[in-house]
Protein backbone atom coordinates (compact mmCIF):
# COMPACT_ATOMS: atom_id res chain seq x y z
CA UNK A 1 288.37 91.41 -26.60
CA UNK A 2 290.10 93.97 -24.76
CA UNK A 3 288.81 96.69 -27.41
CA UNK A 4 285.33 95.35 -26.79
CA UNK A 5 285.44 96.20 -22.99
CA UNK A 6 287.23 99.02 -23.52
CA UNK A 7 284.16 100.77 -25.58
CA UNK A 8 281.48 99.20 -23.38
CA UNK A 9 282.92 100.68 -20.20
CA UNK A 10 284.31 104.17 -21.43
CA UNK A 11 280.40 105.09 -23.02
CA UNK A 12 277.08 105.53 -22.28
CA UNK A 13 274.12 104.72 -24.57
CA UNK A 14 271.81 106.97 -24.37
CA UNK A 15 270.44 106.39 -27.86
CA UNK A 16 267.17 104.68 -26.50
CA UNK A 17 266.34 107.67 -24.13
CA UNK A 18 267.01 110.11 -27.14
CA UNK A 19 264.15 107.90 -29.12
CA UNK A 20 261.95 108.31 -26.11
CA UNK A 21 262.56 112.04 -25.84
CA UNK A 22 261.87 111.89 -29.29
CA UNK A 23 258.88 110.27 -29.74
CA UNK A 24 257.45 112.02 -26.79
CA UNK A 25 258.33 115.66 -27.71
CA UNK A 26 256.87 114.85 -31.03
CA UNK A 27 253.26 113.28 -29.50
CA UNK A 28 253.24 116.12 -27.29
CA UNK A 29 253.57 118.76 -29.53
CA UNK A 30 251.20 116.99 -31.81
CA UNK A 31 248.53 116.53 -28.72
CA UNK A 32 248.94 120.34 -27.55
CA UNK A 33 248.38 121.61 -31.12
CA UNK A 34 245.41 119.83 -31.63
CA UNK A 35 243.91 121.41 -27.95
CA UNK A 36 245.14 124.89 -28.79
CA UNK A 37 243.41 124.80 -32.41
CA UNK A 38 240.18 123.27 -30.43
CA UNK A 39 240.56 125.83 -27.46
CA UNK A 40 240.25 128.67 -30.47
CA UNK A 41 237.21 127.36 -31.85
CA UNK A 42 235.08 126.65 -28.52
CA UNK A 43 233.06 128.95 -26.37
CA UNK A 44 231.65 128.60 -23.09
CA UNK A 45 231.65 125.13 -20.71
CA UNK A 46 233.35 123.56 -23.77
CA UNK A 47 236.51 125.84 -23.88
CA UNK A 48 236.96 125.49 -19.91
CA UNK A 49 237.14 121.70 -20.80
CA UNK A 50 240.20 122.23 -23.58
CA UNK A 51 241.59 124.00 -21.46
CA UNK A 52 241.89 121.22 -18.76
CA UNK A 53 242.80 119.19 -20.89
CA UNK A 54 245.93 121.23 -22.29
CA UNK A 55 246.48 121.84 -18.16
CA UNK A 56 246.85 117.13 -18.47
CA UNK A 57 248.70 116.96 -22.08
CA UNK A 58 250.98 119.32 -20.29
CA UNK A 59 251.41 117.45 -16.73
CA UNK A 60 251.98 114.33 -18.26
CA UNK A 61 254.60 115.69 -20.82
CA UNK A 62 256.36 117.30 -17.53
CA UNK A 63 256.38 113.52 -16.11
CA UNK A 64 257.77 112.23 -19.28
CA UNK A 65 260.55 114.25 -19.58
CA UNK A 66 261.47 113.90 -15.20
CA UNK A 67 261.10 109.94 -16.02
CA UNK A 68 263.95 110.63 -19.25
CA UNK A 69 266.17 112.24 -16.41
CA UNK A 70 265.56 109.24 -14.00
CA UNK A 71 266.42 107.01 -16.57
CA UNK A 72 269.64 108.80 -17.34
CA UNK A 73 270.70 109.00 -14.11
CA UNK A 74 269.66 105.26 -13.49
CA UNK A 75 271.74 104.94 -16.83
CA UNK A 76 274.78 106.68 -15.20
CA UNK A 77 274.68 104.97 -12.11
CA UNK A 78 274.63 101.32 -13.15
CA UNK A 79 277.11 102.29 -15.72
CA UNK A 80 279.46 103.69 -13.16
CA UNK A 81 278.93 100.71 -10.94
CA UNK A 82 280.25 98.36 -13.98
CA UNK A 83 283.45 100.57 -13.89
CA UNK A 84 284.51 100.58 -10.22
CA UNK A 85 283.36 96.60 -10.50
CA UNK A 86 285.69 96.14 -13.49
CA UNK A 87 288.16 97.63 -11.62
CA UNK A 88 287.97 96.36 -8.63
CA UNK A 89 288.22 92.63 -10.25
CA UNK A 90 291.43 93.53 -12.28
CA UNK A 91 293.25 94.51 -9.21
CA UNK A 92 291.86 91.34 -7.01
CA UNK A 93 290.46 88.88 -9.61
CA UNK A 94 290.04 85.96 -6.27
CA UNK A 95 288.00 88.07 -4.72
CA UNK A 96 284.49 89.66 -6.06
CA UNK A 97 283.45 91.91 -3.57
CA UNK A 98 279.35 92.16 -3.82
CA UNK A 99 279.56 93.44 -0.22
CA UNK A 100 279.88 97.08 -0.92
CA UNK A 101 276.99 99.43 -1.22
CA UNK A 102 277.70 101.25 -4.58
CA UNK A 103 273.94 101.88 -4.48
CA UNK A 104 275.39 104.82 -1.81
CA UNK A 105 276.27 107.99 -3.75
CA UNK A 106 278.91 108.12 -0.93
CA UNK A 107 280.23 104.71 -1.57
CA UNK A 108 280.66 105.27 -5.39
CA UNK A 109 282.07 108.74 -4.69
CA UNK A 110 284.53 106.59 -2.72
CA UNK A 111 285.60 104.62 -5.27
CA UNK A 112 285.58 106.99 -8.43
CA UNK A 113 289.04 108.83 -8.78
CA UNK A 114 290.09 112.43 -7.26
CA UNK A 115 290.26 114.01 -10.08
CA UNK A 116 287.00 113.39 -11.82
CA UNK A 117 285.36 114.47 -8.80
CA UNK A 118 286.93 117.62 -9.21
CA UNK A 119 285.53 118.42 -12.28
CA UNK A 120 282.32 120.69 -13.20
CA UNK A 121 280.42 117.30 -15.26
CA UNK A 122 280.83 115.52 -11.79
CA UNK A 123 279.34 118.57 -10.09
CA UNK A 124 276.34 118.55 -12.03
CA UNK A 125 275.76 115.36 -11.75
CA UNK A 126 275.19 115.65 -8.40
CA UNK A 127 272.71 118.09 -9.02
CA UNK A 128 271.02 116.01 -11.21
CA UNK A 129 271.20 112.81 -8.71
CA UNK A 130 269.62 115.03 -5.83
CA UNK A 131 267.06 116.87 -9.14
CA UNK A 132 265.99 112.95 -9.77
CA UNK A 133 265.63 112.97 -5.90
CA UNK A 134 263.26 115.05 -5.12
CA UNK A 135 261.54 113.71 -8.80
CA UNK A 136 260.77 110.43 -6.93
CA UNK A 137 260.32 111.39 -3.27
CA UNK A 138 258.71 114.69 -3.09
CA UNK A 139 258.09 116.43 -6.63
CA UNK A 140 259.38 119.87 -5.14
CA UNK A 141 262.67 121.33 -4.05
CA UNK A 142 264.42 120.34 -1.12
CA UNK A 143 267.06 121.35 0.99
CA UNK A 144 269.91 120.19 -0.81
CA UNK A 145 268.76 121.24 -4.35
CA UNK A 146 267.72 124.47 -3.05
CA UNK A 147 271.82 124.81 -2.04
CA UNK A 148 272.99 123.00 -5.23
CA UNK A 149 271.36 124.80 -7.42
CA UNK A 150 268.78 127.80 -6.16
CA UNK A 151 267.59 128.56 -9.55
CA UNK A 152 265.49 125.41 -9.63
CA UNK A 153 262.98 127.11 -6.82
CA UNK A 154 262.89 127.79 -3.12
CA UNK A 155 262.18 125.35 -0.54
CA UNK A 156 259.16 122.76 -0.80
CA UNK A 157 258.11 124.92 -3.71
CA UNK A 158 257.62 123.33 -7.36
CA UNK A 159 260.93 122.56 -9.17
CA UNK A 160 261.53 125.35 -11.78
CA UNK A 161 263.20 124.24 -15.17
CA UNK A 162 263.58 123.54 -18.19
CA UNK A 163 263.53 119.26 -18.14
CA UNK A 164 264.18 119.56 -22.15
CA UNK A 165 266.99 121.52 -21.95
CA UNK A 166 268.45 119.90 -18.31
CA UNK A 167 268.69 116.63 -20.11
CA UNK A 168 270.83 117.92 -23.00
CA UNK A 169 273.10 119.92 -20.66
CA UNK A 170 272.89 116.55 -18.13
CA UNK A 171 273.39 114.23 -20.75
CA UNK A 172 277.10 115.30 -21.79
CA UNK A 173 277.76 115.83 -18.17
CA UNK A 174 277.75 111.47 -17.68
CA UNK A 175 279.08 110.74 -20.78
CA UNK A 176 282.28 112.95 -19.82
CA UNK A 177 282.43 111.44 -15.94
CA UNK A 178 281.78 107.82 -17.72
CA UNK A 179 284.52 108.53 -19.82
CA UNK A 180 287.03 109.96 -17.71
CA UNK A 181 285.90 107.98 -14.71
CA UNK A 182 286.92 104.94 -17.13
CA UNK A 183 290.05 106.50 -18.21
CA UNK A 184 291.41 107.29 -15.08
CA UNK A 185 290.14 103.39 -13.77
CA UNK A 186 292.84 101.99 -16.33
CA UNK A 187 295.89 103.65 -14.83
């Protein structure tokens, strides 16, 4: 039994988003060659339409791949909350403490041990929490992104990146501070 919890709490599945990204990538791709081969054969009115609609296939592959990074992070999150939970009920099984607010990023930095924090995965995902952010409040760069990481645009300008490539390099980032956050919870 012990094994069992053991592997639950120590990974992250990510094997559902990775079908999504999948399937997605592969529709996409499909869609955008089909406008591109019709954008070479029109003229006129007709090829200002194609066009608009490769301007939409692309938008709403864009907002695919920023809801695959919300879901990861949501993914992360919940997952982390099981650990510090788990822990918290080993070292005080009478009491189950629902009162703290690990929805807080400061709260579950609280709880999550010294030295993951100090480590480059746990870094960047904190970029990617404040990234997912501005996804879901604003759709462009804030303050705090713009510090984290100025590469992704300036200020209230359009997020610049690669979402394909950001989930990959995300991706390993919370398996590794699942991991070692779970390690280092055991001790």
């Amino acid at each position: 039994m012990s094994f069992m919890i053991d592997e639950y709490l120590s990974t992250i599945d990510v094997s559902t988003l990775d079908s999504f990204r999948s399937l997605l990538c592969e529709a996409s791709e499909k869609q955008l060659e089909d406008i591109s081969n019709r954008y070479g054969k029109a003229s006129g009115l007709n090829k200002e339409w194609i066009y608009d609609d490769g301007v939409q296939a692309n938008m709403i592959r864009w907002l695919g791949e920023e809801l695959i990074l919300i879901s990861l992070y949501h993914i992360f999150e919940i997952k982390l909350k099981e650990i510090i939970r788990a822990k918290q009920s080993r070292s005080n099984p009478e009491k189950n403490d629902k009162t703290i607010a690990l929805h807080r990023w400061d709260e579950l930095k609280n709880h999550m041990p010294d030295i993951v924090k100090s480590t480059n995965d746990f870094q960047q995902i904190n970029v990617l929490r404040v990234l997912v952010n501005c996804f879901k409040h604003s759709g462009v760069v804030n303050t705090e992104l713009n510090k984290l990481e100025p590469s992704f645009g300036n200020v209230d300008g359009e997020i610049r990146c690669d979402l394909n490539e950001l989930y990959e390099k995300y991706k390993m980032c919370a398996i590794n501070v699942i991991s070692q956050t779970y390690e280092q919870s055991k001790l």
